[in-house]
PDB file of N, CA and C in Angstrom:
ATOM      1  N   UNK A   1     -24.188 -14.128 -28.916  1.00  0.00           N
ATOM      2  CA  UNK A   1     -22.889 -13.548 -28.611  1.00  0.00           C
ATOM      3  C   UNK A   1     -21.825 -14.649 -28.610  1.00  0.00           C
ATOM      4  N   UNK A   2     -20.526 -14.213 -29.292  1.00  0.00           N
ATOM      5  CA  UNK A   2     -19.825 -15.678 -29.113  1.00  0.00           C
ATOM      6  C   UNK A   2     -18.665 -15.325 -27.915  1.00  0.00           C
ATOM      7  N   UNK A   3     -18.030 -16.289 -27.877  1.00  0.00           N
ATOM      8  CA  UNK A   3     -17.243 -16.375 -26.703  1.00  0.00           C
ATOM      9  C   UNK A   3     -15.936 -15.189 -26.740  1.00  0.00           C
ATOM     10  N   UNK A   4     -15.831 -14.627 -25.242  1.00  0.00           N
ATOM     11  CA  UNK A   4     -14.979 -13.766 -25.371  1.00  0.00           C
ATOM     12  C   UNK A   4     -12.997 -14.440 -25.691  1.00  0.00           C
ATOM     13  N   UNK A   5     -13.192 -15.410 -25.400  1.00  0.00           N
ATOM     14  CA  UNK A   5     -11.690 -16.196 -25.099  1.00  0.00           C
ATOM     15  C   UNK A   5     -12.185 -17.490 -25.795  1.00  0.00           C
ATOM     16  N   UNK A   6     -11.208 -18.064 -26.944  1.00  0.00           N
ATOM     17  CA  UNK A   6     -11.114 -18.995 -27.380  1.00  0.00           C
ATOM     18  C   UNK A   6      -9.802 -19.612 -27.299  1.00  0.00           C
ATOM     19  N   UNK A   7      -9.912 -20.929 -27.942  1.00  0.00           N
ATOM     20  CA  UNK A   7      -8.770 -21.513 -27.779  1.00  0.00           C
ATOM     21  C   UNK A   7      -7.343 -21.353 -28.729  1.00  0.00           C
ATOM     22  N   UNK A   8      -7.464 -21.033 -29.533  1.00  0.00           N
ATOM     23  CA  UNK A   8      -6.854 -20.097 -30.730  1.00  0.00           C
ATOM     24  C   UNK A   8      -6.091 -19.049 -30.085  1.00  0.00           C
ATOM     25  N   UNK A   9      -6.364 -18.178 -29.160  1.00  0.00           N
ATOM     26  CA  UNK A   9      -5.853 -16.945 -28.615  1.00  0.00           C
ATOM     27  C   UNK A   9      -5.236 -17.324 -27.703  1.00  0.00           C
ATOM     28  N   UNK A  10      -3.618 -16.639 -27.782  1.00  0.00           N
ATOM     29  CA  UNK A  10      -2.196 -16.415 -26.712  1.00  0.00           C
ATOM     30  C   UNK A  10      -2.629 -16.594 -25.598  1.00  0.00           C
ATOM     31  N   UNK A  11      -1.826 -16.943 -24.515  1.00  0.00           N
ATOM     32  CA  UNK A  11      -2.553 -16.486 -22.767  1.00  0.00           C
ATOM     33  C   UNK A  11      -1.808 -14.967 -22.959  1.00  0.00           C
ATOM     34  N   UNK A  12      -0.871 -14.208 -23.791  1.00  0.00           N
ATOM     35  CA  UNK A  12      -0.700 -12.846 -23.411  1.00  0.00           C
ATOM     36  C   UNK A  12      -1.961 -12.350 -23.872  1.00  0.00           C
ATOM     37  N   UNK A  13      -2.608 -12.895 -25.274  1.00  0.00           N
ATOM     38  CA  UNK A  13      -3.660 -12.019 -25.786  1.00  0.00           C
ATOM     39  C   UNK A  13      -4.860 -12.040 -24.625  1.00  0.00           C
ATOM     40  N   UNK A  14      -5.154 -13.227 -23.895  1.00  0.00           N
ATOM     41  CA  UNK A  14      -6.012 -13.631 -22.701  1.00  0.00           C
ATOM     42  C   UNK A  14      -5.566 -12.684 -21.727  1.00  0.00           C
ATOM     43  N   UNK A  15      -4.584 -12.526 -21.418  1.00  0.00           N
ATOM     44  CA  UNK A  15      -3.669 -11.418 -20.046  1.00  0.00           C
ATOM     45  C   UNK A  15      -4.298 -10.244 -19.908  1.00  0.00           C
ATOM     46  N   UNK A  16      -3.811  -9.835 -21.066  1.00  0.00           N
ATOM     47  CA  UNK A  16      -4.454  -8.129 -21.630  1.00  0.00           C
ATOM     48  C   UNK A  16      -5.649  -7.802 -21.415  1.00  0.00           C
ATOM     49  N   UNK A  17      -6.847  -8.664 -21.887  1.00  0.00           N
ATOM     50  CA  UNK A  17      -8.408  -8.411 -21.431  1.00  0.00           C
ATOM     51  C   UNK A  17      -8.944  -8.149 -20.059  1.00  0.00           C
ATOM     52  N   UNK A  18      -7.848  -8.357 -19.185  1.00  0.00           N
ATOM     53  CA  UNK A  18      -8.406  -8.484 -17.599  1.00  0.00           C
ATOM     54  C   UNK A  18      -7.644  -9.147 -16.506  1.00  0.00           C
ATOM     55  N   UNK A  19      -7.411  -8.279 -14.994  1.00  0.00           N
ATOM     56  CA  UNK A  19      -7.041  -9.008 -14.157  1.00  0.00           C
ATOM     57  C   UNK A  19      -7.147 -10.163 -13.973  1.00  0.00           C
ATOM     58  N   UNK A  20      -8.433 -10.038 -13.796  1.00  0.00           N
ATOM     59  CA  UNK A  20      -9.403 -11.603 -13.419  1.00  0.00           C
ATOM     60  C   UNK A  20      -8.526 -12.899 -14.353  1.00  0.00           C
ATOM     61  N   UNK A  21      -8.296 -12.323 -15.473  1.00  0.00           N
ATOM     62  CA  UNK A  21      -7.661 -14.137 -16.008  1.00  0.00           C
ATOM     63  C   UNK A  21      -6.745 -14.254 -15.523  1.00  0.00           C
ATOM     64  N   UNK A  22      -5.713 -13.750 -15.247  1.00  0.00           N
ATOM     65  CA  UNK A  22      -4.500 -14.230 -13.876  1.00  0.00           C
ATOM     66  C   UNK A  22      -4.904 -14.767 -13.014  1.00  0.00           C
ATOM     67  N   UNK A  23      -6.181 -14.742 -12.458  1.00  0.00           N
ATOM     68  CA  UNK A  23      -6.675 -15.612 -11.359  1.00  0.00           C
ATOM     69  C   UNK A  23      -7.371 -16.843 -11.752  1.00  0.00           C
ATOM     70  N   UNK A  24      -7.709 -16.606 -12.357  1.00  0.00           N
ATOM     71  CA  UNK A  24      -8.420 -17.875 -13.423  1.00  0.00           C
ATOM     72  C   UNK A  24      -7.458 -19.092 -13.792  1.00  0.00           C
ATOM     73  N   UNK A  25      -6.411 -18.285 -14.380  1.00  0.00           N
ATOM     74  CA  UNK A  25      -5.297 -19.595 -14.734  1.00  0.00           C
ATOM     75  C   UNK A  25      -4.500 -19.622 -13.247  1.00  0.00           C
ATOM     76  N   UNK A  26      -4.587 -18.336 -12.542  1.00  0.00           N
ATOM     77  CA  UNK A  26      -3.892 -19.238 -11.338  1.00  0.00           C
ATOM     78  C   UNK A  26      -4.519 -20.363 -10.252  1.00  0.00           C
ATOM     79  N   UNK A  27      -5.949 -20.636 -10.667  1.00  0.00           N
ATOM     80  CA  UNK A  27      -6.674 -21.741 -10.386  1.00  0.00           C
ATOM     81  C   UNK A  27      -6.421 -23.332 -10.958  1.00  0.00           C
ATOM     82  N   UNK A  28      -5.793 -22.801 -12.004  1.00  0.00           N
ATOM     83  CA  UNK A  28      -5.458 -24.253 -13.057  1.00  0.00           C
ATOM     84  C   UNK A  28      -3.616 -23.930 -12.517  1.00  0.00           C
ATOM     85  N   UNK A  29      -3.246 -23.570 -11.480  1.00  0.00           N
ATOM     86  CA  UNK A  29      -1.133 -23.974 -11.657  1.00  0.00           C
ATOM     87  C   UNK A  29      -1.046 -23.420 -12.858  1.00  0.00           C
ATOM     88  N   UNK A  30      -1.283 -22.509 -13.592  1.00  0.00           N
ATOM     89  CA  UNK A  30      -0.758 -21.715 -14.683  1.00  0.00           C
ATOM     90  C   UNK A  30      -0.345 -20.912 -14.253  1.00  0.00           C
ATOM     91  N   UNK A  31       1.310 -20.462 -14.379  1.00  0.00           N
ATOM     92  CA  UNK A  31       2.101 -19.519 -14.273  1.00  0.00           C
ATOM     93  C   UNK A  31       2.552 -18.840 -15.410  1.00  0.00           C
ATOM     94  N   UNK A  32       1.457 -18.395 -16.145  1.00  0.00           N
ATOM     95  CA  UNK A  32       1.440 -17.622 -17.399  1.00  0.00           C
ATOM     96  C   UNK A  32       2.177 -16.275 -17.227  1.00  0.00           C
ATOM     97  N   UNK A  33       1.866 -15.550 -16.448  1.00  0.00           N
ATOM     98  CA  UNK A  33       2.488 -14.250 -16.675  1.00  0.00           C
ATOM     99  C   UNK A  33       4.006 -14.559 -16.316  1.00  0.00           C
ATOM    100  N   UNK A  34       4.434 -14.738 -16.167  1.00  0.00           N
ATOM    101  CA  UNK A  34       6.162 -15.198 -16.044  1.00  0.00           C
ATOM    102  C   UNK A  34       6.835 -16.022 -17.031  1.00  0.00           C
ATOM    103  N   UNK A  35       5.861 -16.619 -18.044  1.00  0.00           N
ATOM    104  CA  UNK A  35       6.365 -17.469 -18.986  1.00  0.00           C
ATOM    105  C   UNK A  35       6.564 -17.037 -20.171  1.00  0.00           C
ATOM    106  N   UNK A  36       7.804 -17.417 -20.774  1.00  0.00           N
ATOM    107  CA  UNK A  36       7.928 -16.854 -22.515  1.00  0.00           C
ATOM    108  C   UNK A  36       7.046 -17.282 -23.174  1.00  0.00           C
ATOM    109  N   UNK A  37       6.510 -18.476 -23.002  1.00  0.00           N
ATOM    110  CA  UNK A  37       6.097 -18.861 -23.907  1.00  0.00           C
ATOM    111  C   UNK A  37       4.496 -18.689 -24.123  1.00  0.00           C
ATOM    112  N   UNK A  38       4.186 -17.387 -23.233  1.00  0.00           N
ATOM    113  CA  UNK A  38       2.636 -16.820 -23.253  1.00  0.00           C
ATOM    114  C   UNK A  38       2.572 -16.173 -24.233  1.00  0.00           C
ATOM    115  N   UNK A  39       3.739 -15.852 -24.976  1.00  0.00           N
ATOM    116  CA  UNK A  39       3.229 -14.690 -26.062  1.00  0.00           C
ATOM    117  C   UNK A  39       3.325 -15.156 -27.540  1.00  0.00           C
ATOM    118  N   UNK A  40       3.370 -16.382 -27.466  1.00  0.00           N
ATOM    119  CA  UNK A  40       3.345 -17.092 -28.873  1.00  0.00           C
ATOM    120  C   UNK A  40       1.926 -18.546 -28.981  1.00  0.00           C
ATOM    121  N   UNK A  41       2.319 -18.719 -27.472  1.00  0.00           N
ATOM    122  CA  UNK A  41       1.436 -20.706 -26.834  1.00  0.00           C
ATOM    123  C   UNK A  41       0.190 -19.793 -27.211  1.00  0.00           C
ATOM    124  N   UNK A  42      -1.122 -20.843 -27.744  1.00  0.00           N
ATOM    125  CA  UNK A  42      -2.286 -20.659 -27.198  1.00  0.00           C
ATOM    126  C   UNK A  42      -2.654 -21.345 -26.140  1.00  0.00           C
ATOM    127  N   UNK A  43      -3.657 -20.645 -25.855  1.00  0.00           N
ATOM    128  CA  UNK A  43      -4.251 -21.421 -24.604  1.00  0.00           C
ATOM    129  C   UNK A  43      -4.491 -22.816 -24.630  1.00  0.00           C
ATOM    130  N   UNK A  44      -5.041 -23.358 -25.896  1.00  0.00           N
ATOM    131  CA  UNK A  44      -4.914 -24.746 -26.129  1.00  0.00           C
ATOM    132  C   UNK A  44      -3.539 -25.682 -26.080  1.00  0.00           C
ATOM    133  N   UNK A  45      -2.744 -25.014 -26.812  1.00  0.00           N
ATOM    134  CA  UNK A  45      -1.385 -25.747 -26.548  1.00  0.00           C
ATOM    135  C   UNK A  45      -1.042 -25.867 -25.230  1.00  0.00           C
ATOM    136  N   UNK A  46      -1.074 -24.452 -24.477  1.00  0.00           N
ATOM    137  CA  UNK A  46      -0.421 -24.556 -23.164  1.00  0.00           C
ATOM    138  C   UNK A  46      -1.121 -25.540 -21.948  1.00  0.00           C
ATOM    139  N   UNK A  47      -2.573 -25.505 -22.217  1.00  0.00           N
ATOM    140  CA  UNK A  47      -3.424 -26.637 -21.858  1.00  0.00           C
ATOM    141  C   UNK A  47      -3.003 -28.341 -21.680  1.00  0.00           C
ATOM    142  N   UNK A  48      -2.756 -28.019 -23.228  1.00  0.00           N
ATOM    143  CA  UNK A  48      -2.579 -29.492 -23.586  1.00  0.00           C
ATOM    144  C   UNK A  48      -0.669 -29.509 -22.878  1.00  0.00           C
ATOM    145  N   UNK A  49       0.255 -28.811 -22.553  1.00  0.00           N
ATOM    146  CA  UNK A  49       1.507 -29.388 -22.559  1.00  0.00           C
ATOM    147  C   UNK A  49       1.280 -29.217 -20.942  1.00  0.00           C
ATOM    148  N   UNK A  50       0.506 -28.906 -20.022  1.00  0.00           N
ATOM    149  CA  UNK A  50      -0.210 -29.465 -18.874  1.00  0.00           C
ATOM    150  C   UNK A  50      -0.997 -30.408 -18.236  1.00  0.00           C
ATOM    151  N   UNK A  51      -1.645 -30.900 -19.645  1.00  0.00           N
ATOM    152  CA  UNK A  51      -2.830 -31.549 -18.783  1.00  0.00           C
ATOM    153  C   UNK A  51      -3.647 -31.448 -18.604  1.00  0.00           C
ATOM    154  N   UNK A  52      -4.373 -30.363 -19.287  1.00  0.00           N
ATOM    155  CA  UNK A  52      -5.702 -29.739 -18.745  1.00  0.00           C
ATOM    156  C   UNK A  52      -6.650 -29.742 -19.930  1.00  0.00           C
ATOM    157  N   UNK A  53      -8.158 -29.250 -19.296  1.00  0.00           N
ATOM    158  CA  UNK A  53      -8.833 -29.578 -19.982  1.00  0.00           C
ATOM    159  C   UNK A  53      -8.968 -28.058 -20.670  1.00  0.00           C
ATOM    160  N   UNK A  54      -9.070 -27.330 -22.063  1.00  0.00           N
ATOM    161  CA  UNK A  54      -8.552 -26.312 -22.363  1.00  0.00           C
ATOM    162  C   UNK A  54     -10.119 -25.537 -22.489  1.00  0.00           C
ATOM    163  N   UNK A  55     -11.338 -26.488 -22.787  1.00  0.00           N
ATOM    164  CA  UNK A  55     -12.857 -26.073 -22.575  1.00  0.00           C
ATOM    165  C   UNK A  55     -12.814 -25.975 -21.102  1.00  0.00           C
ATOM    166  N   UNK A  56     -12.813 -26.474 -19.965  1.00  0.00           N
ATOM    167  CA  UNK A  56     -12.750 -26.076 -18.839  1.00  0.00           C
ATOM    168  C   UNK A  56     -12.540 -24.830 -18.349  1.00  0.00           C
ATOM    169  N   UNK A  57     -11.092 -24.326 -18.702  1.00  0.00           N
ATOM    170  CA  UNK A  57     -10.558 -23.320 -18.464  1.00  0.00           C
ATOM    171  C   UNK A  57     -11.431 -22.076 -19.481  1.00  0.00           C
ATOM    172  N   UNK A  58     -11.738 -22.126 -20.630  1.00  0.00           N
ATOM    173  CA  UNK A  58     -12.269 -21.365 -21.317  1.00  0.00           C
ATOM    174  C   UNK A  58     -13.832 -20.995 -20.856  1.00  0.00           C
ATOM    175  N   UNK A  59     -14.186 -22.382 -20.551  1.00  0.00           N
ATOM    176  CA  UNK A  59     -15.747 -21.909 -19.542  1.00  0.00           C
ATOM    177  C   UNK A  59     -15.489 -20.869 -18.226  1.00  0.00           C
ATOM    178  N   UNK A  60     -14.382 -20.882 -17.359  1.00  0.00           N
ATOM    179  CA  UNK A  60     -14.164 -20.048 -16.737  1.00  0.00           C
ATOM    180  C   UNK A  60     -14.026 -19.147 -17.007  1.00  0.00           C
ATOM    181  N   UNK A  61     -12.973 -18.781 -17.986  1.00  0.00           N
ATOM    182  CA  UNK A  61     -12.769 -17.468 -18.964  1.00  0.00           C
ATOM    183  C   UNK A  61     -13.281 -16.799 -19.107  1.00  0.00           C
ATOM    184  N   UNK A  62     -14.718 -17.651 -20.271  1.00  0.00           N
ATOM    185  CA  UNK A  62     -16.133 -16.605 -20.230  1.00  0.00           C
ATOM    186  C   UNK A  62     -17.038 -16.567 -19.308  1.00  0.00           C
ATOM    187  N   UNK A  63     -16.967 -16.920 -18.120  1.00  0.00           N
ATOM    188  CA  UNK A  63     -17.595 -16.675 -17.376  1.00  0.00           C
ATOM    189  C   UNK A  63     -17.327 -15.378 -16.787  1.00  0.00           C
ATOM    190  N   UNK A  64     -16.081 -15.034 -16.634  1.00  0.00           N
ATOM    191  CA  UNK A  64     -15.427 -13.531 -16.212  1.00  0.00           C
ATOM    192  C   UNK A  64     -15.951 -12.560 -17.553  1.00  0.00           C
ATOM    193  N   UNK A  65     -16.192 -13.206 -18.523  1.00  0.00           N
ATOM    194  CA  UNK A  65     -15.955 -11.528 -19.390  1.00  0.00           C
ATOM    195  C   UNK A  65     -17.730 -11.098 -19.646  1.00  0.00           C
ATOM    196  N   UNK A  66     -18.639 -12.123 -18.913  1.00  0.00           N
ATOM    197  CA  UNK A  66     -20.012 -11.760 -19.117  1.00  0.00           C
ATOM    198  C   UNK A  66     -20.119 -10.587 -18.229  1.00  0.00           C
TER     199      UNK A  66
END
């Protein structure tokens, strides 16, 4: 099975799949749902213009969608 959330995909396209990832990135200081720039950024970009590690966050990710 491959991963439900990659790094390639929007945090809006991430939003849409589930409550739970609002909590997920609100573990990482991601204030995605309030930001313009969720509906264009991937998760990798928005990662990277944070600081973060963008496999980290994605291991969490799929950990919610098992």
């Amino acid at each position: 099975m491959s991963d439900k959330f990659t790094k390639d995909m929007t945090f809006a396209q991430a939003l849409r799949t589930s409550p739970e990832v609002a909590r997920v990135l609100a573990k990482y200081n991601l204030g995605c749902i309030g930001c313009m720039g969720a509906q264009n950024e991937s998760l990798e970009q928005g990662c990277n213009a944070h600081g973060l590690d963008v496999n980290e966050i994605l291991k969490d990710l799929n950990a919610i969608a098992d």
